[in-house]
C-alpha atoms as a PDB file:
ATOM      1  CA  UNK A   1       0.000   0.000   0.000  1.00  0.00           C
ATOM      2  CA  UNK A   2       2.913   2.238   0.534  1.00  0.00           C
ATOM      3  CA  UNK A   3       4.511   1.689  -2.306  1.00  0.00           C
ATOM      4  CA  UNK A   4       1.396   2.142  -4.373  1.00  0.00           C
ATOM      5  CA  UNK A   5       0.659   5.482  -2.577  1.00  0.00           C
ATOM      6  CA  UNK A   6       4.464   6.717  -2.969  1.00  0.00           C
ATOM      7  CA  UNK A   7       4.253   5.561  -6.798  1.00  0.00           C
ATOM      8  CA  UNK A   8       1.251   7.870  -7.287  1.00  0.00           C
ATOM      9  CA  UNK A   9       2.648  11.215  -5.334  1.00  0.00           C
ATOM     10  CA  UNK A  10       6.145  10.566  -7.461  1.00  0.00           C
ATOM     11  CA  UNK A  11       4.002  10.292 -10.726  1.00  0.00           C
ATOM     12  CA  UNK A  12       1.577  13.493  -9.644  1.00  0.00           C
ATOM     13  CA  UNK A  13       5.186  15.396  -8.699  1.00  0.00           C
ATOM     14  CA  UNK A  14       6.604  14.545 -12.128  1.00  0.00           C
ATOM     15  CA  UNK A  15       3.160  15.388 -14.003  1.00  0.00           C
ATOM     16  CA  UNK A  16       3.313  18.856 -12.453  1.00  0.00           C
ATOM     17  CA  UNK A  17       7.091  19.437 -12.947  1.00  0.00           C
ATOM     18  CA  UNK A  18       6.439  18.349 -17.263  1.00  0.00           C
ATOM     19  CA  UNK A  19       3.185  20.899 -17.434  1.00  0.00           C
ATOM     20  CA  UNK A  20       5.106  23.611 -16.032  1.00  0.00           C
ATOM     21  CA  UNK A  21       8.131  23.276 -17.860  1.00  0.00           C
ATOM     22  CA  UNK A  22       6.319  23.795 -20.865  1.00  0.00           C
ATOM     23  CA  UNK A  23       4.602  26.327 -20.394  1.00  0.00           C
ATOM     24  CA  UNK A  24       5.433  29.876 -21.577  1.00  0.00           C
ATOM     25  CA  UNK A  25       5.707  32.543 -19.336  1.00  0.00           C
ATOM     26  CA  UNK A  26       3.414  34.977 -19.587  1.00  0.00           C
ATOM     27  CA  UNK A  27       4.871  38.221 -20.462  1.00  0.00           C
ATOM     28  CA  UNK A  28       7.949  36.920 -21.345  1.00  0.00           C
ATOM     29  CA  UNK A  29       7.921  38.952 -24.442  1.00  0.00           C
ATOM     30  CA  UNK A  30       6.250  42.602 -25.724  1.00  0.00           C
ATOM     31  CA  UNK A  31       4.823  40.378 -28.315  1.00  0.00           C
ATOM     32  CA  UNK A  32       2.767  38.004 -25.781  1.00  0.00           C
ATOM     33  CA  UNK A  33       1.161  41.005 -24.367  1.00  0.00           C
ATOM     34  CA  UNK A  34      -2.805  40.956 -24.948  1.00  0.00           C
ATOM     35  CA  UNK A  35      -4.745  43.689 -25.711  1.00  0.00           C
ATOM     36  CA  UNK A  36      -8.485  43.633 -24.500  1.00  0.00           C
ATOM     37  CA  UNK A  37      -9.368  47.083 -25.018  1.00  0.00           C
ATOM     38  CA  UNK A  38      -8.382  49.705 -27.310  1.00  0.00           C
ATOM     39  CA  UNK A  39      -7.616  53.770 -26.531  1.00  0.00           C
ATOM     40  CA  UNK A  40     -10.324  55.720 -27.759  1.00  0.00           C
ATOM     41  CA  UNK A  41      -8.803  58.421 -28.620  1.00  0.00           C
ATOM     42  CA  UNK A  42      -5.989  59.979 -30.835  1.00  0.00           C
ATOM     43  CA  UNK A  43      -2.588  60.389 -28.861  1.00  0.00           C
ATOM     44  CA  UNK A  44      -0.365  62.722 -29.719  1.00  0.00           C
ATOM     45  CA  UNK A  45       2.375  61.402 -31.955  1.00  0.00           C
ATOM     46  CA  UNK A  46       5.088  63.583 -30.457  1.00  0.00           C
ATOM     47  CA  UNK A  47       4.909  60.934 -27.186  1.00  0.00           C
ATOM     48  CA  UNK A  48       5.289  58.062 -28.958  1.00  0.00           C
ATOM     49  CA  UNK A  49       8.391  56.399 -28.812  1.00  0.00           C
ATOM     50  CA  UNK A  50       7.837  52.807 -30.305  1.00  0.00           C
ATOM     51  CA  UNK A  51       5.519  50.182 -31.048  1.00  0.00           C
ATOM     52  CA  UNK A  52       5.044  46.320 -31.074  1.00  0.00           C
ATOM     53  CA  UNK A  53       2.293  44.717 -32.447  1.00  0.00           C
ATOM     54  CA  UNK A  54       0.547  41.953 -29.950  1.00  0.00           C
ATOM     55  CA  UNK A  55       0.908  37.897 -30.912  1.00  0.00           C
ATOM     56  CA  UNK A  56      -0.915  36.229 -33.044  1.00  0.00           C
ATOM     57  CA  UNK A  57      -1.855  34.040 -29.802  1.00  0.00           C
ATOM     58  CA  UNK A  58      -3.948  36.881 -28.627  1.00  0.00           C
ATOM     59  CA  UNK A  59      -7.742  36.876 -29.255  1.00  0.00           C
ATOM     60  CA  UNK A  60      -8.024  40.425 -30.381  1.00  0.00           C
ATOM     61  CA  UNK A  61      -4.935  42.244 -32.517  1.00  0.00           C
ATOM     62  CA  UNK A  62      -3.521  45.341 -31.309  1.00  0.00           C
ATOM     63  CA  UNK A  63      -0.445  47.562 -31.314  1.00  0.00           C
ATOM     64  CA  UNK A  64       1.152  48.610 -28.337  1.00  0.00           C
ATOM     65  CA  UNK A  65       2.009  51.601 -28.342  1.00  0.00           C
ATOM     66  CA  UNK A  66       5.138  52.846 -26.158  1.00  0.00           C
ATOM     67  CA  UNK A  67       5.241  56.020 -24.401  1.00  0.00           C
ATOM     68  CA  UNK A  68       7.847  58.631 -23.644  1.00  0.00           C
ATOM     69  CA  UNK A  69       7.083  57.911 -19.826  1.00  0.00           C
ATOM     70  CA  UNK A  70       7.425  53.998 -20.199  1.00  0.00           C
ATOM     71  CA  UNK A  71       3.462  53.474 -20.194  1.00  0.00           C
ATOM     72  CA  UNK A  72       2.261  50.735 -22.850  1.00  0.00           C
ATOM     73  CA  UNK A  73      -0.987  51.368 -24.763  1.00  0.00           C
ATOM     74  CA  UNK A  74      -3.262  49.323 -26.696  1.00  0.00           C
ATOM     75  CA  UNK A  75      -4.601  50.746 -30.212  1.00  0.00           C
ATOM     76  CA  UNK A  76      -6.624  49.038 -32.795  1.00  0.00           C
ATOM     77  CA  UNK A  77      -4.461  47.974 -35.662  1.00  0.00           C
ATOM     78  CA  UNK A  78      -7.608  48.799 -38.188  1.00  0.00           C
ATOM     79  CA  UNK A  79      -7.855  52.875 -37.302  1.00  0.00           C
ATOM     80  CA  UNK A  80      -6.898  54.965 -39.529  1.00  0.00           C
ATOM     81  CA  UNK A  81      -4.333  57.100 -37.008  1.00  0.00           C
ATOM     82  CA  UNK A  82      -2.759  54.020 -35.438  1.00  0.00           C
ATOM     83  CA  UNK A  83      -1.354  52.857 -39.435  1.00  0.00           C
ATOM     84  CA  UNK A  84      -0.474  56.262 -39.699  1.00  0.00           C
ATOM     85  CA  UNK A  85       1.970  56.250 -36.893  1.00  0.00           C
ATOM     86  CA  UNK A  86       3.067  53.165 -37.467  1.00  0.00           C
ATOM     87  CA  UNK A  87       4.088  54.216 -41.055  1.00  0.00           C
ATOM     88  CA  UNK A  88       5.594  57.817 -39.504  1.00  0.00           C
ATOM     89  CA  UNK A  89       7.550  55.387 -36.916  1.00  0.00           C
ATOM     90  CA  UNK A  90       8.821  53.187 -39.725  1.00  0.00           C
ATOM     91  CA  UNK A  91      10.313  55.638 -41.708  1.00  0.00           C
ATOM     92  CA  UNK A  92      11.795  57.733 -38.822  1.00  0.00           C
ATOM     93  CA  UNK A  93      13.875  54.395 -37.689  1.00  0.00           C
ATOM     94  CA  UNK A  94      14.534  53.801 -41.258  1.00  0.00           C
ATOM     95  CA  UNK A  95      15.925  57.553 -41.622  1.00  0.00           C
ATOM     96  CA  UNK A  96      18.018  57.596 -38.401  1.00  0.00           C
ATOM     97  CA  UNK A  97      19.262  53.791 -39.623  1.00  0.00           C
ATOM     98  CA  UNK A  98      18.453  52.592 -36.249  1.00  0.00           C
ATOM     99  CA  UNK A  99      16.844  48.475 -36.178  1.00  0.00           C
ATOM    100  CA  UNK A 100      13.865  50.211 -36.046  1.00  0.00           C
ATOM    101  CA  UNK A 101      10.507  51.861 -34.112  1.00  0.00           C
ATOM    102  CA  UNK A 102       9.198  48.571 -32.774  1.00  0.00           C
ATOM    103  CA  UNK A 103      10.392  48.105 -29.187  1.00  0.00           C
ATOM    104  CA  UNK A 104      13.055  45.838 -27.964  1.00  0.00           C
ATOM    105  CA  UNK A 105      12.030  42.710 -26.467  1.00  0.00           C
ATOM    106  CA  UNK A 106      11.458  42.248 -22.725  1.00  0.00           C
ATOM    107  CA  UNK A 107      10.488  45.862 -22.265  1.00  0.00           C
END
Protein backbone atom coordinates (compact mmCIF):
# COMPACT_ATOMS: atom_id res chain seq x y z
CA UNK A 1 0.00 0.00 0.00
CA UNK A 2 2.91 2.24 0.53
CA UNK A 3 4.51 1.69 -2.31
CA UNK A 4 1.40 2.14 -4.37
CA UNK A 5 0.66 5.48 -2.58
CA UNK A 6 4.46 6.72 -2.97
CA UNK A 7 4.25 5.56 -6.80
CA UNK A 8 1.25 7.87 -7.29
CA UNK A 9 2.65 11.21 -5.33
CA UNK A 10 6.15 10.57 -7.46
CA UNK A 11 4.00 10.29 -10.73
CA UNK A 12 1.58 13.49 -9.64
CA UNK A 13 5.19 15.40 -8.70
CA UNK A 14 6.60 14.54 -12.13
CA UNK A 15 3.16 15.39 -14.00
CA UNK A 16 3.31 18.86 -12.45
CA UNK A 17 7.09 19.44 -12.95
CA UNK A 18 6.44 18.35 -17.26
CA UNK A 19 3.19 20.90 -17.43
CA UNK A 20 5.11 23.61 -16.03
CA UNK A 21 8.13 23.28 -17.86
CA UNK A 22 6.32 23.80 -20.86
CA UNK A 23 4.60 26.33 -20.39
CA UNK A 24 5.43 29.88 -21.58
CA UNK A 25 5.71 32.54 -19.34
CA UNK A 26 3.41 34.98 -19.59
CA UNK A 27 4.87 38.22 -20.46
CA UNK A 28 7.95 36.92 -21.34
CA UNK A 29 7.92 38.95 -24.44
CA UNK A 30 6.25 42.60 -25.72
CA UNK A 31 4.82 40.38 -28.31
CA UNK A 32 2.77 38.00 -25.78
CA UNK A 33 1.16 41.00 -24.37
CA UNK A 34 -2.81 40.96 -24.95
CA UNK A 35 -4.74 43.69 -25.71
CA UNK A 36 -8.48 43.63 -24.50
CA UNK A 37 -9.37 47.08 -25.02
CA UNK A 38 -8.38 49.71 -27.31
CA UNK A 39 -7.62 53.77 -26.53
CA UNK A 40 -10.32 55.72 -27.76
CA UNK A 41 -8.80 58.42 -28.62
CA UNK A 42 -5.99 59.98 -30.83
CA UNK A 43 -2.59 60.39 -28.86
CA UNK A 44 -0.36 62.72 -29.72
CA UNK A 45 2.37 61.40 -31.95
CA UNK A 46 5.09 63.58 -30.46
CA UNK A 47 4.91 60.93 -27.19
CA UNK A 48 5.29 58.06 -28.96
CA UNK A 49 8.39 56.40 -28.81
CA UNK A 50 7.84 52.81 -30.30
CA UNK A 51 5.52 50.18 -31.05
CA UNK A 52 5.04 46.32 -31.07
CA UNK A 53 2.29 44.72 -32.45
CA UNK A 54 0.55 41.95 -29.95
CA UNK A 55 0.91 37.90 -30.91
CA UNK A 56 -0.91 36.23 -33.04
CA UNK A 57 -1.85 34.04 -29.80
CA UNK A 58 -3.95 36.88 -28.63
CA UNK A 59 -7.74 36.88 -29.26
CA UNK A 60 -8.02 40.42 -30.38
CA UNK A 61 -4.93 42.24 -32.52
CA UNK A 62 -3.52 45.34 -31.31
CA UNK A 63 -0.44 47.56 -31.31
CA UNK A 64 1.15 48.61 -28.34
CA UNK A 65 2.01 51.60 -28.34
CA UNK A 66 5.14 52.85 -26.16
CA UNK A 67 5.24 56.02 -24.40
CA UNK A 68 7.85 58.63 -23.64
CA UNK A 69 7.08 57.91 -19.83
CA UNK A 70 7.42 54.00 -20.20
CA UNK A 71 3.46 53.47 -20.19
CA UNK A 72 2.26 50.74 -22.85
CA UNK A 73 -0.99 51.37 -24.76
CA UNK A 74 -3.26 49.32 -26.70
CA UNK A 75 -4.60 50.75 -30.21
CA UNK A 76 -6.62 49.04 -32.79
CA UNK A 77 -4.46 47.97 -35.66
CA UNK A 78 -7.61 48.80 -38.19
CA UNK A 79 -7.86 52.88 -37.30
CA UNK A 80 -6.90 54.97 -39.53
CA UNK A 81 -4.33 57.10 -37.01
CA UNK A 82 -2.76 54.02 -35.44
CA UNK A 83 -1.35 52.86 -39.43
CA UNK A 84 -0.47 56.26 -39.70
CA UNK A 85 1.97 56.25 -36.89
CA UNK A 86 3.07 53.16 -37.47
CA UNK A 87 4.09 54.22 -41.05
CA UNK A 88 5.59 57.82 -39.50
CA UNK A 89 7.55 55.39 -36.92
CA UNK A 90 8.82 53.19 -39.72
CA UNK A 91 10.31 55.64 -41.71
CA UNK A 92 11.79 57.73 -38.82
CA UNK A 93 13.87 54.39 -37.69
CA UNK A 94 14.53 53.80 -41.26
CA UNK A 95 15.92 57.55 -41.62
CA UNK A 96 18.02 57.60 -38.40
CA UNK A 97 19.26 53.79 -39.62
CA UNK A 98 18.45 52.59 -36.25
CA UNK A 99 16.84 48.47 -36.18
CA UNK A 100 13.87 50.21 -36.05
CA UNK A 101 10.51 51.86 -34.11
CA UNK A 102 9.20 48.57 -32.77
CA UNK A 103 10.39 48.11 -29.19
CA UNK A 104 13.06 45.84 -27.96
CA UNK A 105 12.03 42.71 -26.47
CA UNK A 106 11.46 42.25 -22.73
CA UNK A 107 10.49 45.86 -22.26
Amino acid sequence: MKVILATLVFLLILAVLHSEANEEPVNKLTSHLCCFTYISRKVPLRIVKGYDRTSDQCPTPGVIFLMQQGRQICANPNVAWVQEYIRHLDHASKLSGSTGARMAKGV
